[in-house]
N, C-alpha and C. Protein backbone atom coordinates (compact mmCIF):
# COMPACT_ATOMS: atom_id res chain seq x y z
N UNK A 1 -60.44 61.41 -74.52
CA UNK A 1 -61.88 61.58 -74.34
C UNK A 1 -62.50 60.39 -73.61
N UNK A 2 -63.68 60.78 -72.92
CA UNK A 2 -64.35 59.34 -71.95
C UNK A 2 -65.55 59.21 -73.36
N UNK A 3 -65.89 57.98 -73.57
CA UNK A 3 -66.40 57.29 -74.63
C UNK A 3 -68.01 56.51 -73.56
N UNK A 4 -67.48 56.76 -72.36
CA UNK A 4 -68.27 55.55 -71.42
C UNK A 4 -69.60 56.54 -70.61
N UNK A 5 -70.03 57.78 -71.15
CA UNK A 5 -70.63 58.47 -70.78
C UNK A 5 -71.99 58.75 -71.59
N UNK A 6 -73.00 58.88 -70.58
CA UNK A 6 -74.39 59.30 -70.97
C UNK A 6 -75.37 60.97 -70.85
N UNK A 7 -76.09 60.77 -71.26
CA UNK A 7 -77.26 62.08 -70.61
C UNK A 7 -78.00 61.18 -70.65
N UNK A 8 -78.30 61.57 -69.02
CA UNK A 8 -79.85 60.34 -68.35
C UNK A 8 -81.01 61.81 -67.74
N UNK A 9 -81.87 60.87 -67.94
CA UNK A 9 -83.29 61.84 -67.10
C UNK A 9 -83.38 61.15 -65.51
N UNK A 10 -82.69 62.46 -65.17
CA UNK A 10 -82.37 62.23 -63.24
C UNK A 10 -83.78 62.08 -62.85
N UNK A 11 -84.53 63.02 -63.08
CA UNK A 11 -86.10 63.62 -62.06
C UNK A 11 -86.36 63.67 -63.42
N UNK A 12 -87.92 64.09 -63.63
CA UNK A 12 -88.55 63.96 -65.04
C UNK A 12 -88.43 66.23 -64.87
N UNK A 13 -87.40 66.68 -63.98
CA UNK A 13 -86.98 68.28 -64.23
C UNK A 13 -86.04 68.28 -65.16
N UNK A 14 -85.28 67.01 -64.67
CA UNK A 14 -83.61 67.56 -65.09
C UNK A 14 -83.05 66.68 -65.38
N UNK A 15 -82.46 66.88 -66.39
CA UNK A 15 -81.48 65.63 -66.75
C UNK A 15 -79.43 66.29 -66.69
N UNK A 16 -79.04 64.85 -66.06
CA UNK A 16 -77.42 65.25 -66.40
C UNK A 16 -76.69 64.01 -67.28
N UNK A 17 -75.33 64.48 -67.21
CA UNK A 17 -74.32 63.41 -67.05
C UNK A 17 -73.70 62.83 -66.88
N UNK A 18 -73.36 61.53 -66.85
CA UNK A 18 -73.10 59.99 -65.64
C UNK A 18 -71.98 59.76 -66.77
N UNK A 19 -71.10 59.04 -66.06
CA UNK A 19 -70.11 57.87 -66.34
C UNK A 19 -70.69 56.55 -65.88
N UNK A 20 -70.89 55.70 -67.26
CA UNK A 20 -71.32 54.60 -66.85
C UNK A 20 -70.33 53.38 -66.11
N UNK A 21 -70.88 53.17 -64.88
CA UNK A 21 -69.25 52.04 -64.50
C UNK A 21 -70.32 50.65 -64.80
N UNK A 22 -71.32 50.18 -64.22
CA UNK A 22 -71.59 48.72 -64.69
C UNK A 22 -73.29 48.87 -65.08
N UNK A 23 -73.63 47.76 -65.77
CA UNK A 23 -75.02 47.48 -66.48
C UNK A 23 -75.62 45.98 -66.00
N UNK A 24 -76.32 45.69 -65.64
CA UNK A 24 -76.76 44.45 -65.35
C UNK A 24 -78.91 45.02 -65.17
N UNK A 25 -78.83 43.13 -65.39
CA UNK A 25 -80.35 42.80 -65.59
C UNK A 25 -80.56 41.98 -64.66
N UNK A 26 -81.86 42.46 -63.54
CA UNK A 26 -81.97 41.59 -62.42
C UNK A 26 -83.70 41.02 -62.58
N UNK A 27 -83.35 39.79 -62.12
CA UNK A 27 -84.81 38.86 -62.69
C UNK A 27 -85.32 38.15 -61.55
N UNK A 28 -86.45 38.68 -61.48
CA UNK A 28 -87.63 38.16 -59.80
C UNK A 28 -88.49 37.47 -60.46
N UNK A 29 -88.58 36.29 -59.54
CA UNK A 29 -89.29 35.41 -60.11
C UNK A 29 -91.00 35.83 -59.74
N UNK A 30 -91.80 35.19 -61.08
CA UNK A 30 -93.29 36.08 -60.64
C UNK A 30 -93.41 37.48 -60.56
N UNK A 31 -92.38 38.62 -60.87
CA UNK A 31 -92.42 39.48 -61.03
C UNK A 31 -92.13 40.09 -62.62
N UNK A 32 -90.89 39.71 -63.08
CA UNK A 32 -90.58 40.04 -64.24
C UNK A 32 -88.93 40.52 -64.22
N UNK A 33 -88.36 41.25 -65.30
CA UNK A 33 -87.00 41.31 -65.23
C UNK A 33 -87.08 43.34 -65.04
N UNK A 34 -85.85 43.70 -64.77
CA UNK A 34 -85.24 45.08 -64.29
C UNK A 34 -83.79 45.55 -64.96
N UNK A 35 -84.25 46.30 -65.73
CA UNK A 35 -82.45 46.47 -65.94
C UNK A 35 -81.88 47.94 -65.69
N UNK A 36 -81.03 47.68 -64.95
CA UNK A 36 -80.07 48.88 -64.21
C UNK A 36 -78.86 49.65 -64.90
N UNK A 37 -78.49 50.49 -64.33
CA UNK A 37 -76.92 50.77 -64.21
C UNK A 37 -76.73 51.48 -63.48
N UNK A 38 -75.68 51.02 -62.86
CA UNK A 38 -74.31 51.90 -61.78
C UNK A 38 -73.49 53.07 -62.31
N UNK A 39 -74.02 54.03 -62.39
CA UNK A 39 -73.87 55.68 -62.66
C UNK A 39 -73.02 56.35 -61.93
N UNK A 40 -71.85 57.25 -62.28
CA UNK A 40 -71.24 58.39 -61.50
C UNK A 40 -71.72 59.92 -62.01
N UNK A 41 -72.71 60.24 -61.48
CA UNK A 41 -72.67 61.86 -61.86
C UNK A 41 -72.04 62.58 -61.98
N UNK A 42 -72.02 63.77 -63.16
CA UNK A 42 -71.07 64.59 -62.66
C UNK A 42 -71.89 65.73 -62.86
N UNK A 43 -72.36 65.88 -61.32
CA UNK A 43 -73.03 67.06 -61.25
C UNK A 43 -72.22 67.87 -59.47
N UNK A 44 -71.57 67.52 -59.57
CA UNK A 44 -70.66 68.14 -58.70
C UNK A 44 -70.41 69.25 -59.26
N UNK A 45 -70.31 70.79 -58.57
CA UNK A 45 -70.53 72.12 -58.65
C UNK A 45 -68.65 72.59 -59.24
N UNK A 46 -68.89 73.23 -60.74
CA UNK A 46 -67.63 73.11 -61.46
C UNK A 46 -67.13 74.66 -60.86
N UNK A 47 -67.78 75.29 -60.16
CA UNK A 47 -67.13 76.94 -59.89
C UNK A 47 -68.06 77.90 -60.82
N UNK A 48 -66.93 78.86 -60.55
CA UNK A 48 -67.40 80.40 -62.27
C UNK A 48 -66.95 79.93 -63.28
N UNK A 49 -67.45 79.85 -63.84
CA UNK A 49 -67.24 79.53 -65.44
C UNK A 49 -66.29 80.56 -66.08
N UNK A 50 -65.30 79.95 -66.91
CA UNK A 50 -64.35 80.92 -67.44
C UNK A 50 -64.75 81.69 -68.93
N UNK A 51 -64.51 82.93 -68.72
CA UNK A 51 -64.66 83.84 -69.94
C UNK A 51 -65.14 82.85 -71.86
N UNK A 52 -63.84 82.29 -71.58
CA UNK A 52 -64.19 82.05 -72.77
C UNK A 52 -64.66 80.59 -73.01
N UNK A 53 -65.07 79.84 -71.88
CA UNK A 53 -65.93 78.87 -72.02
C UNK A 53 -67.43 79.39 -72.77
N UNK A 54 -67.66 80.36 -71.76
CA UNK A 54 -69.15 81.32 -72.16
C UNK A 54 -69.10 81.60 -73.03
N UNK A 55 -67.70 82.42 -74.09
CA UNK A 55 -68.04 82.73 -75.37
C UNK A 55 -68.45 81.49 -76.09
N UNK A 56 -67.68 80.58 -76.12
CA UNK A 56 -67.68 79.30 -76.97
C UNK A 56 -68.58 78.63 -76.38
N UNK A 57 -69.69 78.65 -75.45
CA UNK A 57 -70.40 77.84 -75.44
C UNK A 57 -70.37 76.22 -75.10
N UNK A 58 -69.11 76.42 -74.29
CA UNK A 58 -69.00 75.16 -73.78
C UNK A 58 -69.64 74.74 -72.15
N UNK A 59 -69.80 73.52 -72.67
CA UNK A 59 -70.68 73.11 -71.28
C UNK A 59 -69.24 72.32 -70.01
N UNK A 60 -69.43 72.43 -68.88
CA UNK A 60 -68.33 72.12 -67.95
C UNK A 60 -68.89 71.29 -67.13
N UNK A 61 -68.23 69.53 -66.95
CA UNK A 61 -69.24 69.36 -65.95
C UNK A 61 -67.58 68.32 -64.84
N UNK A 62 -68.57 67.99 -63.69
CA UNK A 62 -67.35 67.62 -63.06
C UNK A 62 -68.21 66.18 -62.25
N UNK A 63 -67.12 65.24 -62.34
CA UNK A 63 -68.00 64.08 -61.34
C UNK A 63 -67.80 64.44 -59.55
N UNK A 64 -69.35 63.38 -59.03
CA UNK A 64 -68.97 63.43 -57.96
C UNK A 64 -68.26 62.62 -57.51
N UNK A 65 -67.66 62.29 -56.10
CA UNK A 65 -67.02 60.82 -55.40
C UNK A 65 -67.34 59.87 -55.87
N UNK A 66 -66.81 58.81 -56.52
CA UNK A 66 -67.46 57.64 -57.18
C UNK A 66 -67.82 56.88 -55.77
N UNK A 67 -67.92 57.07 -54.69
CA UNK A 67 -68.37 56.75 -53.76
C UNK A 67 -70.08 56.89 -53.29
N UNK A 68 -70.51 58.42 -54.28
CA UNK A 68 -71.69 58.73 -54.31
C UNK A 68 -72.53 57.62 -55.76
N UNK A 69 -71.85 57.33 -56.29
CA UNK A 69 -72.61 56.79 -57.56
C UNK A 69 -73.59 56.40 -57.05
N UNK A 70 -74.35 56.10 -58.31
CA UNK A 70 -76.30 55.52 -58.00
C UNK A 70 -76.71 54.55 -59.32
N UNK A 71 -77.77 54.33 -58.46
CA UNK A 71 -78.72 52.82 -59.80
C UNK A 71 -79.08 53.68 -60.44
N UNK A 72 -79.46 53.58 -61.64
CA UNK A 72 -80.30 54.27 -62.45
C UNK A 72 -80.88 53.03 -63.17
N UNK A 73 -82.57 53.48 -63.61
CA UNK A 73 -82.76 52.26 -64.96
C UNK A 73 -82.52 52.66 -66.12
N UNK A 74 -82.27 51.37 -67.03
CA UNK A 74 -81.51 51.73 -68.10
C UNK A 74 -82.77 52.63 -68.93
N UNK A 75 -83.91 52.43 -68.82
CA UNK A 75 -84.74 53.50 -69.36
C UNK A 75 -84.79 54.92 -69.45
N UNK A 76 -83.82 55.31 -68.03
CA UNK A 76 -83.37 57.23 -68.69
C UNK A 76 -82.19 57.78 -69.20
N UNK A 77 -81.68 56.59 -70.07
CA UNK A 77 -81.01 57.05 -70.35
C UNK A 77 -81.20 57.58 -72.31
N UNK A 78 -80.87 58.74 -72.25
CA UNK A 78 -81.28 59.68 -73.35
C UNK A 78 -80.18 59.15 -74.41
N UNK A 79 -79.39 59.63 -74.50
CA UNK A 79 -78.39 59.87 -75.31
C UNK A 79 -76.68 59.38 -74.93
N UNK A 80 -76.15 58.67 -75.70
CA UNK A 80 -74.62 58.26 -75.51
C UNK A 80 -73.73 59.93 -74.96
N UNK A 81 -72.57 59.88 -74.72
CA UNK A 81 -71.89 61.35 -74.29
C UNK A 81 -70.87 61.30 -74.72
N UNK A 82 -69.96 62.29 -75.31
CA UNK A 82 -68.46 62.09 -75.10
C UNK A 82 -67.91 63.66 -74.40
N UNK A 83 -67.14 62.87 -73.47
CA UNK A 83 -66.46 63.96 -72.79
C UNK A 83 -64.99 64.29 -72.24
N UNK A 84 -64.55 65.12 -73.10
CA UNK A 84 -63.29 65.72 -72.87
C UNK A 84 -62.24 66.16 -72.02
N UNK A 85 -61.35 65.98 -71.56
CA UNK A 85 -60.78 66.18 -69.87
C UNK A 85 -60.08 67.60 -70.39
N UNK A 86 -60.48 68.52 -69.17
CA UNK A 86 -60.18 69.84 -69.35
C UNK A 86 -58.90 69.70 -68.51
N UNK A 87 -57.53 69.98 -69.29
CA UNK A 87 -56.39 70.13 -68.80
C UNK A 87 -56.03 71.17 -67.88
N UNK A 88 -56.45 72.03 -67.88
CA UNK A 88 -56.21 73.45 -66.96
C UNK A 88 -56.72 73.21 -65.55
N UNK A 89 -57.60 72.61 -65.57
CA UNK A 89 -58.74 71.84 -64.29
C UNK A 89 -58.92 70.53 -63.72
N UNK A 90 -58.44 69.93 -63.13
CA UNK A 90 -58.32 68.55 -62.84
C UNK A 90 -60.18 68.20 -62.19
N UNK A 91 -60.40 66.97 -62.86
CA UNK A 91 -61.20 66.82 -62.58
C UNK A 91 -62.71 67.25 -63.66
N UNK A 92 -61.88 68.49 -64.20
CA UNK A 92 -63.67 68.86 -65.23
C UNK A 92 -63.54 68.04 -66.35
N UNK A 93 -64.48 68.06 -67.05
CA UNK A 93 -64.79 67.56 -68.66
C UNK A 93 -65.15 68.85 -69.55
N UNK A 94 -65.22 68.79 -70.67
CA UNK A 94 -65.98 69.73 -71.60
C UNK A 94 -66.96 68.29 -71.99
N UNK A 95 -68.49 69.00 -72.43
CA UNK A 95 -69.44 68.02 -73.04
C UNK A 95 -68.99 67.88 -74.39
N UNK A 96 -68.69 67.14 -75.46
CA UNK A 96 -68.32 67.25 -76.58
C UNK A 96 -69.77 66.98 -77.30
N UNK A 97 -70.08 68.42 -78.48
CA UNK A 97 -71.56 68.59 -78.59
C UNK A 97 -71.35 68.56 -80.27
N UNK A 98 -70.57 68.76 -80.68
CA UNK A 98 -70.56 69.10 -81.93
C UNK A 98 -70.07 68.31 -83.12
N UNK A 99 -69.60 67.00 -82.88
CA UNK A 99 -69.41 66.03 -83.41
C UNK A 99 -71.05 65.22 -83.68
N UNK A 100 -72.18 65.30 -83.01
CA UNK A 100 -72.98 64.47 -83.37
C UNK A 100 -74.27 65.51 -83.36
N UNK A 101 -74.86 66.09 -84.34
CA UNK A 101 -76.21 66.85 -84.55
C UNK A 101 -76.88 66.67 -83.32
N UNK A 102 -77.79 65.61 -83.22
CA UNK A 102 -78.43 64.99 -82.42
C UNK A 102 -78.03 65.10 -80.98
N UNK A 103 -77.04 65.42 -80.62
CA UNK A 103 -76.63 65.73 -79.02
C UNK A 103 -76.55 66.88 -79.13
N UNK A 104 -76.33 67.61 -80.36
CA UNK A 104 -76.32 69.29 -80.19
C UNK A 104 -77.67 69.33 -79.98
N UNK A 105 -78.96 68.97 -80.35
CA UNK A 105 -80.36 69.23 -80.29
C UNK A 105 -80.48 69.28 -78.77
N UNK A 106 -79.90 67.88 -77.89
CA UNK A 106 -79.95 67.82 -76.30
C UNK A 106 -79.38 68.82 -75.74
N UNK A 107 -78.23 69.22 -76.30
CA UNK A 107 -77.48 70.26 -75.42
C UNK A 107 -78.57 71.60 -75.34
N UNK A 108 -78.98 71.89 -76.35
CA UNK A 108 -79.99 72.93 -76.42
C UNK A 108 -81.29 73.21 -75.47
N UNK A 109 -81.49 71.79 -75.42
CA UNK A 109 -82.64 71.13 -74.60
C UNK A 109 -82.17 71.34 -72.41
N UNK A 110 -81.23 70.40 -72.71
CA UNK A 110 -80.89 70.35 -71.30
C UNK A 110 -80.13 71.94 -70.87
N UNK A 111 -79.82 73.16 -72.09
CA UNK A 111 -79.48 74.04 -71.71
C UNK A 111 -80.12 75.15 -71.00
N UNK A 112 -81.11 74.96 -71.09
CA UNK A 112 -83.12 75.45 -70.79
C UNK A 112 -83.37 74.89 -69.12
N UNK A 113 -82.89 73.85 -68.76
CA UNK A 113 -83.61 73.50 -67.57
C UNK A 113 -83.03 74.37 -66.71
């Protein structure tokens, strides 16, 4: 399982989920401090969804090029993630939702947008 994953608020539409690669705090003087992170989405397009993902209600997500990664501030980020490597599929995750109440509430949430 990846342990190093979030649900962040991309646009105040939609939120996904990132692999976090680094965190840092940047400080301007006369301005004040900023704190970031270096994000990999994985909102890269996973295909048709298989039969019995849909029954079970599993969510599928896939990263993009870690070449695309982005800043994000550490302020959208919602909720910790854990995500599962789907063996049949190189490259997907399953969202793991059901180990923690509280991310089942998000999944519900971000299942709506």
């Amino acid at each position: 399982p990846r342990y190093d994953c979030a649900l962040i608020q991309l646009t105040p539409e939609r939120s996904v989920f990132v692999k976090l690669i680094l965190m840092f705090k940047c400080h301007l003087p006369d301005v004040g401090s900023f704190e970031f992170a270096l994000v990999q989405p994985y909102t890269a397009g996973t295909g048709i969804s298989r039969r019995i993902d849909h029954e079970l209600k599993f969510t599928c997500v896939k990263a993009v090029p870690r070449a695309n990664s982005i800043f994000v501030p550490l302020t959208s980020f919602i909720h910790g993630a854990v995500l599962f490597p789907d063996h049949e599929h190189q490259g997907k995750f399953i969202v793991v939702d059901h180990i923690d109440s509280d991310m089942f509430l998000h999944m519900k949430t971000w299942a709506r947008q």
